[in-house]
PDB file of N, CA and C in Angstrom:
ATOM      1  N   UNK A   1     269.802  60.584  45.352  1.00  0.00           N
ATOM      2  CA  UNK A   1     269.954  59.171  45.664  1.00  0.00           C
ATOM      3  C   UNK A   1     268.808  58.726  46.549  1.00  0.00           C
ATOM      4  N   UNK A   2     268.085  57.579  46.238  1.00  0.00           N
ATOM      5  CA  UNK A   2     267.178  56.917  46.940  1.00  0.00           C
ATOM      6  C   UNK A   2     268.377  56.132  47.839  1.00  0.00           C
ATOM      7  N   UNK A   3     267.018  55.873  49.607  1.00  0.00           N
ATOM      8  CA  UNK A   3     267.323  54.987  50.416  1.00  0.00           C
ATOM      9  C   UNK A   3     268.103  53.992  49.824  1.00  0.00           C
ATOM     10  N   UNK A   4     269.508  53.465  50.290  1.00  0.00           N
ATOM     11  CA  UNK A   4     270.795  52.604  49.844  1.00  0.00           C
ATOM     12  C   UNK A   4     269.704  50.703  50.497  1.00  0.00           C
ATOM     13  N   UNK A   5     269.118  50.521  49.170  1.00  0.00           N
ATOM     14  CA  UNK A   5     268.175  49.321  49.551  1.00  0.00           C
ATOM     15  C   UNK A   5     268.499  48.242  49.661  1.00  0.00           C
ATOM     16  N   UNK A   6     269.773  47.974  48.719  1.00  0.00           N
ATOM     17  CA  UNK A   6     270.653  47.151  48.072  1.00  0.00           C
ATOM     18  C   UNK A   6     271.426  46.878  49.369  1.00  0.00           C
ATOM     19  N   UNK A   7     272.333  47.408  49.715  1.00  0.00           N
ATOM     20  CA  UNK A   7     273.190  47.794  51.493  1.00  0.00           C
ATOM     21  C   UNK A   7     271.900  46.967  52.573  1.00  0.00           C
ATOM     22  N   UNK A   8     270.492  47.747  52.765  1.00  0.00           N
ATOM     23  CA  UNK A   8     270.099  47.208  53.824  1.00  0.00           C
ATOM     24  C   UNK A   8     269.527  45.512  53.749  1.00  0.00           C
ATOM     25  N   UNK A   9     269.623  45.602  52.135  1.00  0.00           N
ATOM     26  CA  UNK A   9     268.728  44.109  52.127  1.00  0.00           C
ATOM     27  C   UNK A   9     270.073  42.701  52.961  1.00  0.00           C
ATOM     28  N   UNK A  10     271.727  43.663  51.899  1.00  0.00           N
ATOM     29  CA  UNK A  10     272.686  42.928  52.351  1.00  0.00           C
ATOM     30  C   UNK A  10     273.655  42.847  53.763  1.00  0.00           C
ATOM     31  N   UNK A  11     272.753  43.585  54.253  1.00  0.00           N
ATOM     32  CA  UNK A  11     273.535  43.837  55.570  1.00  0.00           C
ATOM     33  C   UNK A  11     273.115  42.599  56.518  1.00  0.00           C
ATOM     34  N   UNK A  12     274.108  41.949  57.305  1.00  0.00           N
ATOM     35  CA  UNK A  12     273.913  41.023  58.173  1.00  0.00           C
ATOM     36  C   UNK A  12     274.244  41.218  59.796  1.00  0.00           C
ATOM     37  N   UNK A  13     274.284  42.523  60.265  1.00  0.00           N
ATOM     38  CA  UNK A  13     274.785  42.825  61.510  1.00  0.00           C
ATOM     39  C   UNK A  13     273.295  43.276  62.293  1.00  0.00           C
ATOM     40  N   UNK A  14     273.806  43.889  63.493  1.00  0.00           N
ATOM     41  CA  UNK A  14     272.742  44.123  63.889  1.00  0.00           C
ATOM     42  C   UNK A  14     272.032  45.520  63.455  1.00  0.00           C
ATOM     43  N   UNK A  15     270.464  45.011  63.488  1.00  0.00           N
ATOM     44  CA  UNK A  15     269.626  46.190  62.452  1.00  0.00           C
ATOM     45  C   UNK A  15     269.780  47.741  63.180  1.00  0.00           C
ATOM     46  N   UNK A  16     269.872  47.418  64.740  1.00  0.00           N
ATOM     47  CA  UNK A  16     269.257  48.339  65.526  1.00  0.00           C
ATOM     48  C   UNK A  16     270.139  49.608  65.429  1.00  0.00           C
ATOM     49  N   UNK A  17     271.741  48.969  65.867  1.00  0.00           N
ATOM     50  CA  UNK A  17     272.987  49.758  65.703  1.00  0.00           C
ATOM     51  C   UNK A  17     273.010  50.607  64.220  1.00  0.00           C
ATOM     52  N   UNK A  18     272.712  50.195  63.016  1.00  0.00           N
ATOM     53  CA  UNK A  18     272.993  50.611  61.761  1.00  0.00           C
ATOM     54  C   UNK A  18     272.159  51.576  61.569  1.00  0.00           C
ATOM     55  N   UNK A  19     270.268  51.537  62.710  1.00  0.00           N
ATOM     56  CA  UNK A  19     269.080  52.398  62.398  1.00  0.00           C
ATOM     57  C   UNK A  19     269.543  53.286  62.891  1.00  0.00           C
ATOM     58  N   UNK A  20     269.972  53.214  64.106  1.00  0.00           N
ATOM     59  CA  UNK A  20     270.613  54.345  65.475  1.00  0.00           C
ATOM     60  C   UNK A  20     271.380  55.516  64.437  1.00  0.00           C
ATOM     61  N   UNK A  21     272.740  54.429  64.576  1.00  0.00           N
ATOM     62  CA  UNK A  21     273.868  55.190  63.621  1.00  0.00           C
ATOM     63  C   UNK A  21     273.292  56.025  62.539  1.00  0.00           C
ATOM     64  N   UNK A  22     272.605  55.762  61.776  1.00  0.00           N
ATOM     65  CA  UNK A  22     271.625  56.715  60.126  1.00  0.00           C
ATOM     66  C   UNK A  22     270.929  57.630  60.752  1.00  0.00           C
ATOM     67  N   UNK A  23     269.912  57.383  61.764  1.00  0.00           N
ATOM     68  CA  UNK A  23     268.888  58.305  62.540  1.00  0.00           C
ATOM     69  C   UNK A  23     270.297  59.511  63.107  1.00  0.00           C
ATOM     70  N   UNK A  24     271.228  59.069  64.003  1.00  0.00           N
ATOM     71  CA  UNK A  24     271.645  59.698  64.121  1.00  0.00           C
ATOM     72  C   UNK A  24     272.520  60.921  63.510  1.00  0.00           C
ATOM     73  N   UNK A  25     273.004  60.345  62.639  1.00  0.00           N
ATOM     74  CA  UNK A  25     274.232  60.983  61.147  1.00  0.00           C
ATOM     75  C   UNK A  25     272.932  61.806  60.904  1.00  0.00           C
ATOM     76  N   UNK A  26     271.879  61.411  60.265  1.00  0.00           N
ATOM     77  CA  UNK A  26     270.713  62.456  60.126  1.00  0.00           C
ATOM     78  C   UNK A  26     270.684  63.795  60.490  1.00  0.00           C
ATOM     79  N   UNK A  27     270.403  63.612  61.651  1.00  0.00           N
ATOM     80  CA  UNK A  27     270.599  64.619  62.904  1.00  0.00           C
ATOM     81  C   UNK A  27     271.401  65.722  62.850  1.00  0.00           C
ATOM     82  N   UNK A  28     272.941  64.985  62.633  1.00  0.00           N
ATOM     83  CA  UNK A  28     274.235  65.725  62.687  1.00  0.00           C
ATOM     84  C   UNK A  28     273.969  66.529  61.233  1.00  0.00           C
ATOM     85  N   UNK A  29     273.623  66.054  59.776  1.00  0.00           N
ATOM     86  CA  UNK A  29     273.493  66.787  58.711  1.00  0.00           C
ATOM     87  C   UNK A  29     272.696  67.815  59.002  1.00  0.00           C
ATOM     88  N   UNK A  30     271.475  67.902  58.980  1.00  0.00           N
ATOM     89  CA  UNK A  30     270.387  68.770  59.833  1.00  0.00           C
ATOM     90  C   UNK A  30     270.938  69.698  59.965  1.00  0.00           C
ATOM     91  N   UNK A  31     271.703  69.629  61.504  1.00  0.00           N
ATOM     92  CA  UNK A  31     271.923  70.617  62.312  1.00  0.00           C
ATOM     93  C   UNK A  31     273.224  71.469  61.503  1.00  0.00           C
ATOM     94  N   UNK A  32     274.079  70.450  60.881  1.00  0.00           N
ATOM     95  CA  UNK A  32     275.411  71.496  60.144  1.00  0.00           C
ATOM     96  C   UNK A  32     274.437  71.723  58.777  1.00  0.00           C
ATOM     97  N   UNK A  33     273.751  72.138  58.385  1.00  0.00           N
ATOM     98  CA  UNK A  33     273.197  71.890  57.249  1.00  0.00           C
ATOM     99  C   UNK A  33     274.401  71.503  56.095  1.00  0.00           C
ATOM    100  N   UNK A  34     275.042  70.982  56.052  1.00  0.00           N
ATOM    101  CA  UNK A  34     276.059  70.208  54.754  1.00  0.00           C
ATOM    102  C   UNK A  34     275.299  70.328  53.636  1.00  0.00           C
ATOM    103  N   UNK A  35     276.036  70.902  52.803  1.00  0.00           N
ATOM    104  CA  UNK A  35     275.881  71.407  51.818  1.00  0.00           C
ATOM    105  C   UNK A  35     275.774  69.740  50.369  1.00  0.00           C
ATOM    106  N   UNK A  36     276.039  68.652  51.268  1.00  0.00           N
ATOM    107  CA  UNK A  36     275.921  67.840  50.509  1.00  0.00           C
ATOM    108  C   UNK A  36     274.274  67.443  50.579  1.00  0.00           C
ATOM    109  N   UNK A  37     273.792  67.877  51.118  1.00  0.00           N
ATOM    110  CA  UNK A  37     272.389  67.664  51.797  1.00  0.00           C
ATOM    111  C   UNK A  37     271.457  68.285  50.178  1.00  0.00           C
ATOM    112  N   UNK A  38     271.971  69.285  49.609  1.00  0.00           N
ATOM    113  CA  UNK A  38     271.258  70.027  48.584  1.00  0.00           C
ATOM    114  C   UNK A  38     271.937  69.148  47.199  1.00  0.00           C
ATOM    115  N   UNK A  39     272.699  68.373  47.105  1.00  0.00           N
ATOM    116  CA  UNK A  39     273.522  67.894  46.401  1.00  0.00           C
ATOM    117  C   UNK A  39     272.513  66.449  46.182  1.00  0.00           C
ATOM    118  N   UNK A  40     271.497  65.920  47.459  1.00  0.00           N
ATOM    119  CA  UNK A  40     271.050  64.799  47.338  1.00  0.00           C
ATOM    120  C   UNK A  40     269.523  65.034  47.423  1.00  0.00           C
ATOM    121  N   UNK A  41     269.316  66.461  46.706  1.00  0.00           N
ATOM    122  CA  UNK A  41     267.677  66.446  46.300  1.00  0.00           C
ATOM    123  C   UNK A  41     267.274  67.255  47.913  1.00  0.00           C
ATOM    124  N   UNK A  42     267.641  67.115  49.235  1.00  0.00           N
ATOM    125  CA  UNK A  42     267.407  67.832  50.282  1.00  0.00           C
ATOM    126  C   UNK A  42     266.759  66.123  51.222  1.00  0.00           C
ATOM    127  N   UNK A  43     267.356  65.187  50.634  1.00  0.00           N
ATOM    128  CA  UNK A  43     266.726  63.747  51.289  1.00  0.00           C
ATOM    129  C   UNK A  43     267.950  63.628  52.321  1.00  0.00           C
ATOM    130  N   UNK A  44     267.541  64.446  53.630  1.00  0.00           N
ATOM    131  CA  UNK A  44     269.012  64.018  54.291  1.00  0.00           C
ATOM    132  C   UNK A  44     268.990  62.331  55.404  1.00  0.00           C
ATOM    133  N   UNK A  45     267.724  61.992  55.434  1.00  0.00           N
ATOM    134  CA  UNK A  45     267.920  60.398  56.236  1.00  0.00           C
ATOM    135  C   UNK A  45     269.037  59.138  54.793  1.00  0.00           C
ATOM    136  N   UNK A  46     267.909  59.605  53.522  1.00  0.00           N
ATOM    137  CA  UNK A  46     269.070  58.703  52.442  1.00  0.00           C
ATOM    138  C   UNK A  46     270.065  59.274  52.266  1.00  0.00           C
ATOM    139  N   UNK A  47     270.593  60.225  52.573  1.00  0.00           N
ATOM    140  CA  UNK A  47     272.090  60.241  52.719  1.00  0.00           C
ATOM    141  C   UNK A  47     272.900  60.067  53.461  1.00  0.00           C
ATOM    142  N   UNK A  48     272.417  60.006  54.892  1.00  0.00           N
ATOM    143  CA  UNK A  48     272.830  59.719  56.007  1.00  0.00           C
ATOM    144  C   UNK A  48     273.174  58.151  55.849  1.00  0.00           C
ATOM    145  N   UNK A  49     272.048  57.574  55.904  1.00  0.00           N
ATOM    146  CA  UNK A  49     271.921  55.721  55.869  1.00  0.00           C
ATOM    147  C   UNK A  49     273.105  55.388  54.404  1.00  0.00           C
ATOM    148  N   UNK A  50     273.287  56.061  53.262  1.00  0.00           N
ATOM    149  CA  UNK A  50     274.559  55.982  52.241  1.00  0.00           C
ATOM    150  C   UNK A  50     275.715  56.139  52.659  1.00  0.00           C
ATOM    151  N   UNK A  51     275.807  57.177  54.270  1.00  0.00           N
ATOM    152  CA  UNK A  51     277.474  57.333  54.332  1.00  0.00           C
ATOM    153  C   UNK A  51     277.328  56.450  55.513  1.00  0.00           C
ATOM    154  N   UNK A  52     276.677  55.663  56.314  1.00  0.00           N
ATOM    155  CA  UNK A  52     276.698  54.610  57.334  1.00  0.00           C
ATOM    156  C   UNK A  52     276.737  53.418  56.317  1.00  0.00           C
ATOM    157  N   UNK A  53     276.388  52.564  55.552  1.00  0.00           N
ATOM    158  CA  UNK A  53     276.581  51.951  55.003  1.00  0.00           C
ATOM    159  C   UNK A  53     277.474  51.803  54.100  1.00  0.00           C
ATOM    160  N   UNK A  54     278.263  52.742  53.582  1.00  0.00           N
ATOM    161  CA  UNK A  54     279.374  52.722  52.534  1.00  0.00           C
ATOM    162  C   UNK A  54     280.574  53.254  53.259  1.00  0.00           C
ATOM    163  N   UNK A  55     280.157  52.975  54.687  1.00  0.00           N
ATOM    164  CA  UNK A  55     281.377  53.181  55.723  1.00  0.00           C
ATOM    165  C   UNK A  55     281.846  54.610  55.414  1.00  0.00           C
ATOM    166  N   UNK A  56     281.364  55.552  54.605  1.00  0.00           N
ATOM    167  CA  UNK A  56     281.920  56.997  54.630  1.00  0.00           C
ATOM    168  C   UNK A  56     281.970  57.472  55.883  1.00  0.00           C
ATOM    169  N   UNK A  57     280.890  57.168  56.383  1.00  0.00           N
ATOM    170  CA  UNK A  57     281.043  57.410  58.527  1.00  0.00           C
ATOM    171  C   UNK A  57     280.983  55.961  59.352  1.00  0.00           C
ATOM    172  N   UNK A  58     281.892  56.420  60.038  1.00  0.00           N
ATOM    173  CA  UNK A  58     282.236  55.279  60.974  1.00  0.00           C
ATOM    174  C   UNK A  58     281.411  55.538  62.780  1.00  0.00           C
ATOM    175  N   UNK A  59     280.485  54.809  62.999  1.00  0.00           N
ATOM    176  CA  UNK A  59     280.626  54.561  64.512  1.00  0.00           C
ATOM    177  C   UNK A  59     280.602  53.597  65.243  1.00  0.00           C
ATOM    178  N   UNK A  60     280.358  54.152  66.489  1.00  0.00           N
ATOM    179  CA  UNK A  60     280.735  52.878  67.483  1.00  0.00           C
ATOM    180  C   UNK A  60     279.423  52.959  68.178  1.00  0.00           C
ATOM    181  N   UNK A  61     279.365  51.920  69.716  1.00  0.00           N
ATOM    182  CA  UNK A  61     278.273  52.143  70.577  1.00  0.00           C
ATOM    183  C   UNK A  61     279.390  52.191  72.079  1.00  0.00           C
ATOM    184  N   UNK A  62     278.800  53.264  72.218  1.00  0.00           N
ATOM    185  CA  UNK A  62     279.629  53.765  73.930  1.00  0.00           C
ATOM    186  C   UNK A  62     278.441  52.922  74.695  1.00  0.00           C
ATOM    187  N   UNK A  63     279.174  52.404  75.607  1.00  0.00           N
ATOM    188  CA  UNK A  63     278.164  52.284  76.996  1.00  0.00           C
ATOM    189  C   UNK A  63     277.577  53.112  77.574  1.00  0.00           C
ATOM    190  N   UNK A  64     276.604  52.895  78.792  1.00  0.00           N
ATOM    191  CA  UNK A  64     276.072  54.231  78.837  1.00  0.00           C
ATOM    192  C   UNK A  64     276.878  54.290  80.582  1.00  0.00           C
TER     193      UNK A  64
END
């Protein structure tokens, strides 16, 4: 799966929270290596930014 382009063109919230959230989910695949990661060619930021946008992962923003 290519970058979800369609999602970012239609997204109307804020950009920063949604970059955070993907950069971050990123991260988390990475480090567990998820086996869905080999499932999506080994592109783990576009899969990350697919399960933040299709709400498969949910977050929030904690204060600091």
């Amino acid at each position: 799966m290519i970058f979800p382009l369609k999602e970012l063109i239609e997204y109307d919230q804020n950009m920063y929270e949604i970059t955070s959230a993907s950069s971050r989910r990123s991260y988390q695949l990475s480090m567990l290596k998820d086996p869905e990661i080999e499932e999506n060619d080994g592109k783990v930021v576009s899969l990350a930014a697919r399960q933040v946008f299709t709400q498969e992962v949910l977050f929030r923003l904690e204060a600091d």
